[in-house]
PDB file of N, CA and C in Angstrom:
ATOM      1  N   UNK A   1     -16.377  -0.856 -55.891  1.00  0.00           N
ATOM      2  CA  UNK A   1     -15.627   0.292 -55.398  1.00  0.00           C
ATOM      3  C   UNK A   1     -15.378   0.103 -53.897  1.00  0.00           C
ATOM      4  N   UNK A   2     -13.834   0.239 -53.664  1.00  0.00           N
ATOM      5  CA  UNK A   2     -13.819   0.218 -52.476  1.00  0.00           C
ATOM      6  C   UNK A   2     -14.467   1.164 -51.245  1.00  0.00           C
ATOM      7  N   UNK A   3     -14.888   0.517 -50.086  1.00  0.00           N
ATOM      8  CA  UNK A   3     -15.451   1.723 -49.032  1.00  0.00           C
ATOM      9  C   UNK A   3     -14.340   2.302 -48.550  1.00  0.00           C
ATOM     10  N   UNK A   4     -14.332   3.468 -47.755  1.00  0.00           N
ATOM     11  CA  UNK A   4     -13.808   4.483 -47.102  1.00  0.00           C
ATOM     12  C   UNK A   4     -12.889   3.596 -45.798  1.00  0.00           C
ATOM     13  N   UNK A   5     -13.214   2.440 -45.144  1.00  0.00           N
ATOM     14  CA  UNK A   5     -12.872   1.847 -43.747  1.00  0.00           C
ATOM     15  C   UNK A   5     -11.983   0.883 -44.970  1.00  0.00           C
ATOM     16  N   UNK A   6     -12.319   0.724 -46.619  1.00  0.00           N
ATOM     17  CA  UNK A   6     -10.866  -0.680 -47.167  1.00  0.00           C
ATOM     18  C   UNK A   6     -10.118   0.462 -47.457  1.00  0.00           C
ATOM     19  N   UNK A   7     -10.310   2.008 -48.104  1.00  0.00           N
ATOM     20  CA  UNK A   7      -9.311   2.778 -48.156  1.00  0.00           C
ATOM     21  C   UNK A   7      -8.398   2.657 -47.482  1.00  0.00           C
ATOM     22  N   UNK A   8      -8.707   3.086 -46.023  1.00  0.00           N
ATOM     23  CA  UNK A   8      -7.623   3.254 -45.016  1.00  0.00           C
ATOM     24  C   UNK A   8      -7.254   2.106 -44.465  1.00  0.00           C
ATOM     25  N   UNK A   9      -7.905   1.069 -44.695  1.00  0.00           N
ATOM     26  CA  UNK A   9      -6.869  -0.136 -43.786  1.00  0.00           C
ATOM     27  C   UNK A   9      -5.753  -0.335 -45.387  1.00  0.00           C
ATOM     28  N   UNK A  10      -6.285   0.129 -46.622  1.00  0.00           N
ATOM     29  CA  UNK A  10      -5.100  -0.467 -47.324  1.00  0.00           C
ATOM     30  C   UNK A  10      -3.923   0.528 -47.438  1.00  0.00           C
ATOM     31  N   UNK A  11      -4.005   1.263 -47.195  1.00  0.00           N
ATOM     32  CA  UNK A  11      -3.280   2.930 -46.580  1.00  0.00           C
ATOM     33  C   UNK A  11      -2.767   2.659 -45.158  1.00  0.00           C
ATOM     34  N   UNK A  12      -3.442   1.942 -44.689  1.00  0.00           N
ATOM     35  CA  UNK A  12      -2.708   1.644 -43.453  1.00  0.00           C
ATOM     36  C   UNK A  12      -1.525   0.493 -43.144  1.00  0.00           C
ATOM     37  N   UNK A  13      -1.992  -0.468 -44.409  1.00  0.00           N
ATOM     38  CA  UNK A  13      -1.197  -1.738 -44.438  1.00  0.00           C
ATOM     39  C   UNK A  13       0.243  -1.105 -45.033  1.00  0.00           C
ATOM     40  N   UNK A  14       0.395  -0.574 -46.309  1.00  0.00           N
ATOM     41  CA  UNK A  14       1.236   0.490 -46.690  1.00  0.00           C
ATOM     42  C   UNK A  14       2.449   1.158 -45.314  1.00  0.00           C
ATOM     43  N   UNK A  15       1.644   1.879 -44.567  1.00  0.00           N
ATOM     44  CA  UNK A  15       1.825   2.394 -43.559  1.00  0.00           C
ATOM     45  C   UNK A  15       1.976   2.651 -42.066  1.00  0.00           C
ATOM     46  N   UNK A  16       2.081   1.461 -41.442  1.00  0.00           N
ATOM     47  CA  UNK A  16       1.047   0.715 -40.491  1.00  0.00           C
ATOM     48  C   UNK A  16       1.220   2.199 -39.097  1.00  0.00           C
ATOM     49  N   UNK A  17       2.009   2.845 -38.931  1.00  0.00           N
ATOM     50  CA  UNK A  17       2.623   3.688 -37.935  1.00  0.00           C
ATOM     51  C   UNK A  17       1.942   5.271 -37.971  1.00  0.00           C
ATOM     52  N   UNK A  18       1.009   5.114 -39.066  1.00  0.00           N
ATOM     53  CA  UNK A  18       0.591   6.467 -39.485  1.00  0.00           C
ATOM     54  C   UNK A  18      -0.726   7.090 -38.477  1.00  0.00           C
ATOM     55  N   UNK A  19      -0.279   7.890 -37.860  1.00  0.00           N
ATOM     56  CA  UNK A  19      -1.247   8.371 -36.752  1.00  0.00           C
ATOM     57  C   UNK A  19      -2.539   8.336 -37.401  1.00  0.00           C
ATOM     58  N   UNK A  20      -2.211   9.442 -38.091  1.00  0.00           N
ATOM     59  CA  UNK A  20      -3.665  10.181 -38.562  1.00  0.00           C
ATOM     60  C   UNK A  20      -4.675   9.029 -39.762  1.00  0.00           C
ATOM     61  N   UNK A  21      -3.871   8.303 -40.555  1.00  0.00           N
ATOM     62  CA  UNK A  21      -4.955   6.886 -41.000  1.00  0.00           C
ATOM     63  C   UNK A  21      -5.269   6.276 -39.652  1.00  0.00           C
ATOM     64  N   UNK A  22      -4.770   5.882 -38.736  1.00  0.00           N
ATOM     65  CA  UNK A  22      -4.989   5.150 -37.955  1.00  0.00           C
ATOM     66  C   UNK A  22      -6.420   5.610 -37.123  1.00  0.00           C
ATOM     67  N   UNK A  23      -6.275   7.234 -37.014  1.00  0.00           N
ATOM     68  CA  UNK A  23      -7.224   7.671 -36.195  1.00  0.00           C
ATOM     69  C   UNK A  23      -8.840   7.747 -37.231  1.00  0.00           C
ATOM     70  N   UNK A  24      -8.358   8.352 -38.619  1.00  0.00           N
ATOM     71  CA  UNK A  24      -9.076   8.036 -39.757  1.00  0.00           C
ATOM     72  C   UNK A  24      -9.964   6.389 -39.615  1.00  0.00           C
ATOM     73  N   UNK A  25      -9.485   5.464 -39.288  1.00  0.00           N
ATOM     74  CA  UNK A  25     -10.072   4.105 -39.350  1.00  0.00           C
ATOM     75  C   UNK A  25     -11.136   4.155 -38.205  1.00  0.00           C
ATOM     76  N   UNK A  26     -10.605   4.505 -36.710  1.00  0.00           N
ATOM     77  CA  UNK A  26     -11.190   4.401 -35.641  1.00  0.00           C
ATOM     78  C   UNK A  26     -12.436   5.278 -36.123  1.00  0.00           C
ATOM     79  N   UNK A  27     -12.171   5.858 -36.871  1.00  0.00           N
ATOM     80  CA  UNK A  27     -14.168   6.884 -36.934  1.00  0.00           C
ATOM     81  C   UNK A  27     -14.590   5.970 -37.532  1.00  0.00           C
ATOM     82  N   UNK A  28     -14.223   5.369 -38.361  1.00  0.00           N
ATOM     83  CA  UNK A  28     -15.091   4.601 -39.757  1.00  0.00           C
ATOM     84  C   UNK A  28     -15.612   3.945 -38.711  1.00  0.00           C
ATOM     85  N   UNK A  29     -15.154   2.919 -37.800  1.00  0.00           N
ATOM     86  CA  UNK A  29     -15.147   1.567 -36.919  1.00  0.00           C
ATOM     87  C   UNK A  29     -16.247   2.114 -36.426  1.00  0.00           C
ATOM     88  N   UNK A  30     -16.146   3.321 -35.597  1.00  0.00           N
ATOM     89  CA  UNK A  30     -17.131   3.782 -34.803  1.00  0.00           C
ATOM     90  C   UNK A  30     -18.557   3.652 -35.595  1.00  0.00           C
ATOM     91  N   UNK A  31     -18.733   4.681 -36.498  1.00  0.00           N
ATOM     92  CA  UNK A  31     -19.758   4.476 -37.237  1.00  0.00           C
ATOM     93  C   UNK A  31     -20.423   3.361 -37.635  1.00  0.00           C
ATOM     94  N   UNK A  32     -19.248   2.203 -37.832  1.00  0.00           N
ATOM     95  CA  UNK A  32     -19.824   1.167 -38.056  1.00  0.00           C
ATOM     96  C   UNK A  32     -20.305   0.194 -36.744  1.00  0.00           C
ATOM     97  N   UNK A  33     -19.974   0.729 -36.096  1.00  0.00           N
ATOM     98  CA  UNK A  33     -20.481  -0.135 -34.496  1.00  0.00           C
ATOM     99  C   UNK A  33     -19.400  -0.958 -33.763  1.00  0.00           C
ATOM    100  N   UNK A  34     -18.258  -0.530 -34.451  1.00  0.00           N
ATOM    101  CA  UNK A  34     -17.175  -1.366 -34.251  1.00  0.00           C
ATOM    102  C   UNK A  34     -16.465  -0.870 -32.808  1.00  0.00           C
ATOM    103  N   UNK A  35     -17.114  -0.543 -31.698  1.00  0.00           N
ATOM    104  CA  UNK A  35     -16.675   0.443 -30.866  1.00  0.00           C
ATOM    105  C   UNK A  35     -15.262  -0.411 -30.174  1.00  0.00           C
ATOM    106  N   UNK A  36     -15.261  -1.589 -29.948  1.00  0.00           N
ATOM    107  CA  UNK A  36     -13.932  -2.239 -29.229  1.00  0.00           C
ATOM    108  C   UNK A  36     -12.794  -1.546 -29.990  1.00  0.00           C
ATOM    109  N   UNK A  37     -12.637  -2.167 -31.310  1.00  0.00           N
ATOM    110  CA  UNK A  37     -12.060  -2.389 -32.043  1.00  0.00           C
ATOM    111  C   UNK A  37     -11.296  -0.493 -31.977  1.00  0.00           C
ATOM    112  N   UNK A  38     -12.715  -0.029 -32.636  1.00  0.00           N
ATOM    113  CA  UNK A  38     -12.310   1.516 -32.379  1.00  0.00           C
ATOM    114  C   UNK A  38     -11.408   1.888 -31.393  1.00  0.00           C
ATOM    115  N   UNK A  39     -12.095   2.291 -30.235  1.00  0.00           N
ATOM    116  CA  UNK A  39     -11.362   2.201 -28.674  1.00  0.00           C
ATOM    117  C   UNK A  39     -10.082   1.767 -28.459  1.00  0.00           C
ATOM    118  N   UNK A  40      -9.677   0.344 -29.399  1.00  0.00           N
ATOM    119  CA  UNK A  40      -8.653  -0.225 -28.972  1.00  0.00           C
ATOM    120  C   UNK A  40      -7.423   0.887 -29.875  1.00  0.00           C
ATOM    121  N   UNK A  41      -8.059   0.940 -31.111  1.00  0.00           N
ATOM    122  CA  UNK A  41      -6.898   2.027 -32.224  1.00  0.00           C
ATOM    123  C   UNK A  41      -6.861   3.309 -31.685  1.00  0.00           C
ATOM    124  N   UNK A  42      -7.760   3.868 -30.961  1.00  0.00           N
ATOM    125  CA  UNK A  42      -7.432   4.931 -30.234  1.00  0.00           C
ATOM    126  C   UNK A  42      -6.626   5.146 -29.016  1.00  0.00           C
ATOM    127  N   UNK A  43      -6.218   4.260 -27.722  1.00  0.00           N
ATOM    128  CA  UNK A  43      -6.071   3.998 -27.291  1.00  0.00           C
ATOM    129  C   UNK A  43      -4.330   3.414 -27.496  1.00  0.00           C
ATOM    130  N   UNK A  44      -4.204   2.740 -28.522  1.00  0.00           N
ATOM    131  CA  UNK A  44      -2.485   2.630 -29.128  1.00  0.00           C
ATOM    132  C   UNK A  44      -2.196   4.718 -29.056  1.00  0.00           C
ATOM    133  N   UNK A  45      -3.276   5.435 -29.842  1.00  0.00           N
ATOM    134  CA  UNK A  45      -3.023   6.812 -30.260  1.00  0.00           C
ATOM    135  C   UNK A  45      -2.326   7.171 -29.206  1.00  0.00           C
ATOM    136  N   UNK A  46      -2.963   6.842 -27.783  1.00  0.00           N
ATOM    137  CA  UNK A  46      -2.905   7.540 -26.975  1.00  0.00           C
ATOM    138  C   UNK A  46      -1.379   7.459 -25.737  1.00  0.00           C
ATOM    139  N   UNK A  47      -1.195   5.952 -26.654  1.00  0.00           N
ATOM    140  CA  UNK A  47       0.430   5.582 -25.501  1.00  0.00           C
ATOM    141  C   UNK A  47       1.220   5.693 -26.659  1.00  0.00           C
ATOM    142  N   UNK A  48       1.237   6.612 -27.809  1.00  0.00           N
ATOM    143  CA  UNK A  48       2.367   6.946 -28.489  1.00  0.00           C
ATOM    144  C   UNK A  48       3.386   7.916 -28.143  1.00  0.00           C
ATOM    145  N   UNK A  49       4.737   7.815 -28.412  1.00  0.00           N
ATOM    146  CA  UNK A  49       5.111   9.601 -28.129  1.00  0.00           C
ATOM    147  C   UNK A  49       5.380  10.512 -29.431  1.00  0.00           C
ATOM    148  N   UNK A  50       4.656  11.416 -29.189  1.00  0.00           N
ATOM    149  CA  UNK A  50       4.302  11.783 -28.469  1.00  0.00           C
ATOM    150  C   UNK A  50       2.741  11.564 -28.304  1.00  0.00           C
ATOM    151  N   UNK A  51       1.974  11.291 -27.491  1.00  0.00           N
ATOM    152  CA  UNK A  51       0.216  11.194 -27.697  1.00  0.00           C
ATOM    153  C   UNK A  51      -0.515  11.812 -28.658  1.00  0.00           C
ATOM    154  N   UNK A  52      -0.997  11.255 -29.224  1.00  0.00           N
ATOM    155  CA  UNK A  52      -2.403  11.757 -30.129  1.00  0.00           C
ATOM    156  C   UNK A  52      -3.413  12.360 -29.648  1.00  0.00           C
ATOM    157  N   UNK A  53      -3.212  13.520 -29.428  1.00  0.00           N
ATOM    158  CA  UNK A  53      -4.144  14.502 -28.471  1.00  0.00           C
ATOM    159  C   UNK A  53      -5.813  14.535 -29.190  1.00  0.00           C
ATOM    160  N   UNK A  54      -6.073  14.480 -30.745  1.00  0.00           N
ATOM    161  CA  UNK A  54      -7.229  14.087 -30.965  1.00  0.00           C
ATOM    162  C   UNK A  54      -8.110  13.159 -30.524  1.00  0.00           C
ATOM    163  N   UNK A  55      -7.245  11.519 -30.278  1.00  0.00           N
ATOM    164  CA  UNK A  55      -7.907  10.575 -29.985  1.00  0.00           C
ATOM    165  C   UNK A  55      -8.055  10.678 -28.553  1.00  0.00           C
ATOM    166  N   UNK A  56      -7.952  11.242 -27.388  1.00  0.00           N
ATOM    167  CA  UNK A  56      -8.432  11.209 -26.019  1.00  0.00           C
ATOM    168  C   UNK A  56      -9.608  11.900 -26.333  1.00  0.00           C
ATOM    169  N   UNK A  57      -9.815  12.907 -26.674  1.00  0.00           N
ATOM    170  CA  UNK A  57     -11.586  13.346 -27.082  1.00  0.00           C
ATOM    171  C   UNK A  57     -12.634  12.731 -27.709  1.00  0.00           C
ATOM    172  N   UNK A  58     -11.739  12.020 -29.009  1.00  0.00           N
ATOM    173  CA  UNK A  58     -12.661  11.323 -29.213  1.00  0.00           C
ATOM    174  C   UNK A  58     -12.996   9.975 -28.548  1.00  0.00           C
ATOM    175  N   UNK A  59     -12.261   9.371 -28.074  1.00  0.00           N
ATOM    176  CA  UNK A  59     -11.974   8.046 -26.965  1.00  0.00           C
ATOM    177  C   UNK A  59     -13.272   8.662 -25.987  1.00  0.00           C
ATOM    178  N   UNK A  60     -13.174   9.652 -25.180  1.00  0.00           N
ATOM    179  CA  UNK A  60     -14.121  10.853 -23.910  1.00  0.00           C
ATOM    180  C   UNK A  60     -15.463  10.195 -25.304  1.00  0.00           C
ATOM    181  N   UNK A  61     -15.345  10.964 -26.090  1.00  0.00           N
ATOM    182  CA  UNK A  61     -17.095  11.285 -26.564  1.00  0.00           C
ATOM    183  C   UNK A  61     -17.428   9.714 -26.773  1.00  0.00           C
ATOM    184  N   UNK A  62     -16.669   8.787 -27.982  1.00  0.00           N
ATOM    185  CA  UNK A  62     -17.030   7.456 -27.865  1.00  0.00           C
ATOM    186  C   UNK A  62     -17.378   6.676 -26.696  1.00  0.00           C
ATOM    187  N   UNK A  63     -16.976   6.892 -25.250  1.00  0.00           N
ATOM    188  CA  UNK A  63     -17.161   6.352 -24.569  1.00  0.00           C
ATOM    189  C   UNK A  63     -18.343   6.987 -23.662  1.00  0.00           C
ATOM    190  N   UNK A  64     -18.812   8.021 -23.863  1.00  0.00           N
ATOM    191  CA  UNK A  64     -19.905   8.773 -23.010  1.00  0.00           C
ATOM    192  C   UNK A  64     -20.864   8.272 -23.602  1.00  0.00           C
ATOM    193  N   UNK A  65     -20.469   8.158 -25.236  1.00  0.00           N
ATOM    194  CA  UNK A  65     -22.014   7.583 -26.342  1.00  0.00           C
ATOM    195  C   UNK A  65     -22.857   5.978 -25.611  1.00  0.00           C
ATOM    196  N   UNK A  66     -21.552   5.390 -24.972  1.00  0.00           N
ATOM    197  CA  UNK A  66     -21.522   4.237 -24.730  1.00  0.00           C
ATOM    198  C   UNK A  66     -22.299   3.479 -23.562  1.00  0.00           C
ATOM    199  N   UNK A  67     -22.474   5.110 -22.552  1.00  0.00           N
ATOM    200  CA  UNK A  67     -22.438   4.985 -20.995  1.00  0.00           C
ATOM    201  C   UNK A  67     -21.581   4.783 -20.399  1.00  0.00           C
ATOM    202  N   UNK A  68     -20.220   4.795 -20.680  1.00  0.00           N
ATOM    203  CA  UNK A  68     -19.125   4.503 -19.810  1.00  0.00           C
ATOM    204  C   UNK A  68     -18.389   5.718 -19.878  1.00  0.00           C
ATOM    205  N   UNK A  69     -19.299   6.610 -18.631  1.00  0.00           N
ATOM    206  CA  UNK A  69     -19.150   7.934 -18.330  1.00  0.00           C
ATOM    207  C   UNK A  69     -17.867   8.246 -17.655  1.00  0.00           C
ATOM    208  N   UNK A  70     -17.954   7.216 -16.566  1.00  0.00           N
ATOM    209  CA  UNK A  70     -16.328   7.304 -15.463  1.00  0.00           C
ATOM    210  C   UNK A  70     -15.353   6.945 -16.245  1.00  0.00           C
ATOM    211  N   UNK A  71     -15.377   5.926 -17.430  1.00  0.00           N
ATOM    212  CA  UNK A  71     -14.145   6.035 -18.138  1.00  0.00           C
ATOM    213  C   UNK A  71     -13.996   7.178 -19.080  1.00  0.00           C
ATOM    214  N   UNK A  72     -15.143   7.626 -19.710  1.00  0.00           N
ATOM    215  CA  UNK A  72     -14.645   8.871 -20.310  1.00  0.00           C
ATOM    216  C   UNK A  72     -14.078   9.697 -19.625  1.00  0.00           C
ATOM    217  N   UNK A  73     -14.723  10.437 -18.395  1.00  0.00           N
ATOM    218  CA  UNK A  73     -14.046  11.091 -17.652  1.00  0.00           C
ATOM    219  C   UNK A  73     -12.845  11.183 -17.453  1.00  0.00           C
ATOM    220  N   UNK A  74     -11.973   9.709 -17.286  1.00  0.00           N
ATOM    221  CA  UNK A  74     -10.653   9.639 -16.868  1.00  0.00           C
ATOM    222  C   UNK A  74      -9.960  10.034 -18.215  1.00  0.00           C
ATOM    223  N   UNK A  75     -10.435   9.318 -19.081  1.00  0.00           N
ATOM    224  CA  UNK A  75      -9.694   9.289 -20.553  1.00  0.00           C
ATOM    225  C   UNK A  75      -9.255  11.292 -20.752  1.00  0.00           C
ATOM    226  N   UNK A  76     -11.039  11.986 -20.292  1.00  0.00           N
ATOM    227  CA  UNK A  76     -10.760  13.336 -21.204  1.00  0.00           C
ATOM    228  C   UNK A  76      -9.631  14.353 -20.359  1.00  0.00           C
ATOM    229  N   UNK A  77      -9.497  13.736 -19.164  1.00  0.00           N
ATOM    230  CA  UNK A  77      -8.733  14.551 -17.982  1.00  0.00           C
ATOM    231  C   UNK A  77      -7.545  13.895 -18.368  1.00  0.00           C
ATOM    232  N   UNK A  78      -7.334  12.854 -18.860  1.00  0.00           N
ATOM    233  CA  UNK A  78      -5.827  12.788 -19.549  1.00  0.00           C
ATOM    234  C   UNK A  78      -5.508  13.118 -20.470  1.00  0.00           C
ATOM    235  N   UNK A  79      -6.233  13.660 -21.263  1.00  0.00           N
ATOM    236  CA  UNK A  79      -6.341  14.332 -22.462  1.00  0.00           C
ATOM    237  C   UNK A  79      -5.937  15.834 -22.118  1.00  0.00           C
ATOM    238  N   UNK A  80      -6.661  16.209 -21.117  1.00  0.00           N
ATOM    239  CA  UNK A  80      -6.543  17.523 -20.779  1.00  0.00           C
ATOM    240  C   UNK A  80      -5.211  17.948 -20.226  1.00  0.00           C
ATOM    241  N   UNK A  81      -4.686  17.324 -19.509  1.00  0.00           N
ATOM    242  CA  UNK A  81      -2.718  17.911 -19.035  1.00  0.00           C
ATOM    243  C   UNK A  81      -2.173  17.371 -20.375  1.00  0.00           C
ATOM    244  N   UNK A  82      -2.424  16.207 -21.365  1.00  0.00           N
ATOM    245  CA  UNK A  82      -1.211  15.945 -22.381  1.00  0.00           C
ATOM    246  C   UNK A  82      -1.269  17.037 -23.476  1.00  0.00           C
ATOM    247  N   UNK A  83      -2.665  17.567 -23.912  1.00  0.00           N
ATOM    248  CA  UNK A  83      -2.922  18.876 -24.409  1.00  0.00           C
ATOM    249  C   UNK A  83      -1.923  20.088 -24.111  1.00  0.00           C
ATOM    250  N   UNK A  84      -2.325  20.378 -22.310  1.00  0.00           N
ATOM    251  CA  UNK A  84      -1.346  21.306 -21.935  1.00  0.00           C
ATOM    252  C   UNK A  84      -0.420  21.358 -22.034  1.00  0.00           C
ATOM    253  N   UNK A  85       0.535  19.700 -22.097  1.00  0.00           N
ATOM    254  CA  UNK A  85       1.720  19.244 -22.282  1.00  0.00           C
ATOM    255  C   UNK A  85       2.203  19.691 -23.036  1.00  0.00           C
ATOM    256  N   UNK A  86       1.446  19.433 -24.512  1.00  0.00           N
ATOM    257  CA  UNK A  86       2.000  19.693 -25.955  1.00  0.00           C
ATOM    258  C   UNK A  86       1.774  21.199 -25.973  1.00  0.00           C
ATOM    259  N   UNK A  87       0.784  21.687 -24.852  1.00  0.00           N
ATOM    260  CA  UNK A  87       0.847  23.521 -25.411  1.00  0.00           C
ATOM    261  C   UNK A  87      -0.572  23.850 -26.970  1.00  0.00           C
ATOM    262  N   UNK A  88      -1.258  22.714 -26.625  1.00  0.00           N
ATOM    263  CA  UNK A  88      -2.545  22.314 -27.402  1.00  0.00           C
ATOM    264  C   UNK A  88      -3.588  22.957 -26.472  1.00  0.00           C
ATOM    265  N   UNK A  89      -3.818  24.480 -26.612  1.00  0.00           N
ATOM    266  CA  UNK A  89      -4.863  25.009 -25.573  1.00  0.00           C
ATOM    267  C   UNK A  89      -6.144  24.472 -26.353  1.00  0.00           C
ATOM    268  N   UNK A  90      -6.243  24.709 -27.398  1.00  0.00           N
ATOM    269  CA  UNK A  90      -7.749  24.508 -27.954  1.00  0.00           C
ATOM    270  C   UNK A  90      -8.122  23.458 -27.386  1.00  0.00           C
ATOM    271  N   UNK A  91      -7.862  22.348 -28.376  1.00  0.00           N
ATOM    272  CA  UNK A  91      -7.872  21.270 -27.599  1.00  0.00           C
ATOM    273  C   UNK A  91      -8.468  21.035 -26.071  1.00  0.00           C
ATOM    274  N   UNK A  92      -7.340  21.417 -25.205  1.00  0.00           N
ATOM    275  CA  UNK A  92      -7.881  21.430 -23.747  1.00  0.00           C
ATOM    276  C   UNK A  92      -8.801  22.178 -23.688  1.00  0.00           C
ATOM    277  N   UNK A  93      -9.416  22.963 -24.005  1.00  0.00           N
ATOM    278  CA  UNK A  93     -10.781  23.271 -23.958  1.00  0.00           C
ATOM    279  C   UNK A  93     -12.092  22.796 -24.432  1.00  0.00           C
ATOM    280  N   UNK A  94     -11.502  22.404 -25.284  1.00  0.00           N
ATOM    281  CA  UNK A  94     -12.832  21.689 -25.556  1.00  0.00           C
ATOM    282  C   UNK A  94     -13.000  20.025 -24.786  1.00  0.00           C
ATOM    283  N   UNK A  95     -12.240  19.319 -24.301  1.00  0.00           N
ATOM    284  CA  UNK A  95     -11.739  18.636 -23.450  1.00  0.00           C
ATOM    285  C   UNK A  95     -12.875  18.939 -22.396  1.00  0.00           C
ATOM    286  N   UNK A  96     -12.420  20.159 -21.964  1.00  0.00           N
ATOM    287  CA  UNK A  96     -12.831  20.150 -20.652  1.00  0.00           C
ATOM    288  C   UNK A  96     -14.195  21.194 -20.388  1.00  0.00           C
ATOM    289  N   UNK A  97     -14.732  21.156 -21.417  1.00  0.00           N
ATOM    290  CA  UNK A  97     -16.216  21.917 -21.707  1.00  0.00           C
ATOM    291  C   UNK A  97     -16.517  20.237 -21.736  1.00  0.00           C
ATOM    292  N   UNK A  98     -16.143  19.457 -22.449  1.00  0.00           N
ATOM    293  CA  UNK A  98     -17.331  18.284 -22.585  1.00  0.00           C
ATOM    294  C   UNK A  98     -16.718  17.418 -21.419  1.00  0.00           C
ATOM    295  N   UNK A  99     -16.194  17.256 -21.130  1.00  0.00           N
ATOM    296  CA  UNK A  99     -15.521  17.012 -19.349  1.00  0.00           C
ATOM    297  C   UNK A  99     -16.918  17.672 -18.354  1.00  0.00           C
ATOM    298  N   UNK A 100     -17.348  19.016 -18.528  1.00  0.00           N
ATOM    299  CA  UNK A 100     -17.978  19.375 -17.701  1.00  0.00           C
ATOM    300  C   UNK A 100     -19.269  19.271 -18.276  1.00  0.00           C
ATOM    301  N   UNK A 101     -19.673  19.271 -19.116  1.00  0.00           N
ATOM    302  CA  UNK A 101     -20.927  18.561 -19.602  1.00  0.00           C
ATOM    303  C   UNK A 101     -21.225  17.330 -19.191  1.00  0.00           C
ATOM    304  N   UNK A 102     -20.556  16.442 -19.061  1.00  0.00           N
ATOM    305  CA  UNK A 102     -20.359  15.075 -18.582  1.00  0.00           C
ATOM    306  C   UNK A 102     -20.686  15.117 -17.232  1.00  0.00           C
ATOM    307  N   UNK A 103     -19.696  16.462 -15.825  1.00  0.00           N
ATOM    308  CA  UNK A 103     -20.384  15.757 -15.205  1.00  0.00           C
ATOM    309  C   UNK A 103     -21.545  16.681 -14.611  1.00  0.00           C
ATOM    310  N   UNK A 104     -22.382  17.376 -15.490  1.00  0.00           N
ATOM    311  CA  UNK A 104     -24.136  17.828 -15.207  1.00  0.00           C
ATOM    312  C   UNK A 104     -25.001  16.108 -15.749  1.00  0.00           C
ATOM    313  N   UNK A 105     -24.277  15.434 -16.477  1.00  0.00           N
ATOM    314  CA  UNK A 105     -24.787  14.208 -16.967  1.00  0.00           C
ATOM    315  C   UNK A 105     -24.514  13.618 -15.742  1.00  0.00           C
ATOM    316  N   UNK A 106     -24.032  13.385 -15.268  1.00  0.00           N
ATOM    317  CA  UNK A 106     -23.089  12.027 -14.759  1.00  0.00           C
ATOM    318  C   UNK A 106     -24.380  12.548 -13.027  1.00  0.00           C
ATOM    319  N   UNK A 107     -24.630  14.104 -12.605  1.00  0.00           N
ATOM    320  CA  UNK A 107     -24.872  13.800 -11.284  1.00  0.00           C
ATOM    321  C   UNK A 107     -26.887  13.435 -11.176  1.00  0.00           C
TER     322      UNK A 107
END
């Protein structure tokens, strides 16, 4: 039986442009330790137009998990105006609650 990470890459091969499999894979990756790889599919999310406002949060949390606090930082504060951009308040809030969690971590 196939796993959940051959689901979506064969859903993805099908599909290759599909946001939401795409972002679907990057969790599997994660879980599996695959964090480059992850990072890197999130990261396409994120120079699409219009941006994939999910994957900058999760890009922020994957990368805080990581210790690479100053890049989360940057990542979730770009997350946070493309949110506003799109008129995605939730979103930017929660953005920027774990933005500020980050930096009681970070001092």
């Amino acid at each position: 039986m196939p796993t959940r990470r051959e689901k979506l890459e064969a859903m993805l091969a099908a599909d290759p442009n599909d946001s939401f499999l795409q972002y679907g894979l990057s969790q599997e990756l994660a879980k599996e330790g695959e964090h480059q790889r992850s990072l890197e599919l999130l990261k396409g999310l994120r120079h699409i137009s219009p941006p994939y406002v999910p994957a900058f949060f999760m890009a922020g949390q994957q990368l805080a998990k990581l210790g690479r606090i100053d890049d989360a930082r940057a990542v979730l504060r770009d997350g946070i105006e493309e949110a506003r951009k799109q008129r995605n308040d939730h979103a930017a809030g929660e953005m920027a609650e774990f933005l500020t969690g980050l930096g009681e971590l970070g001092e």
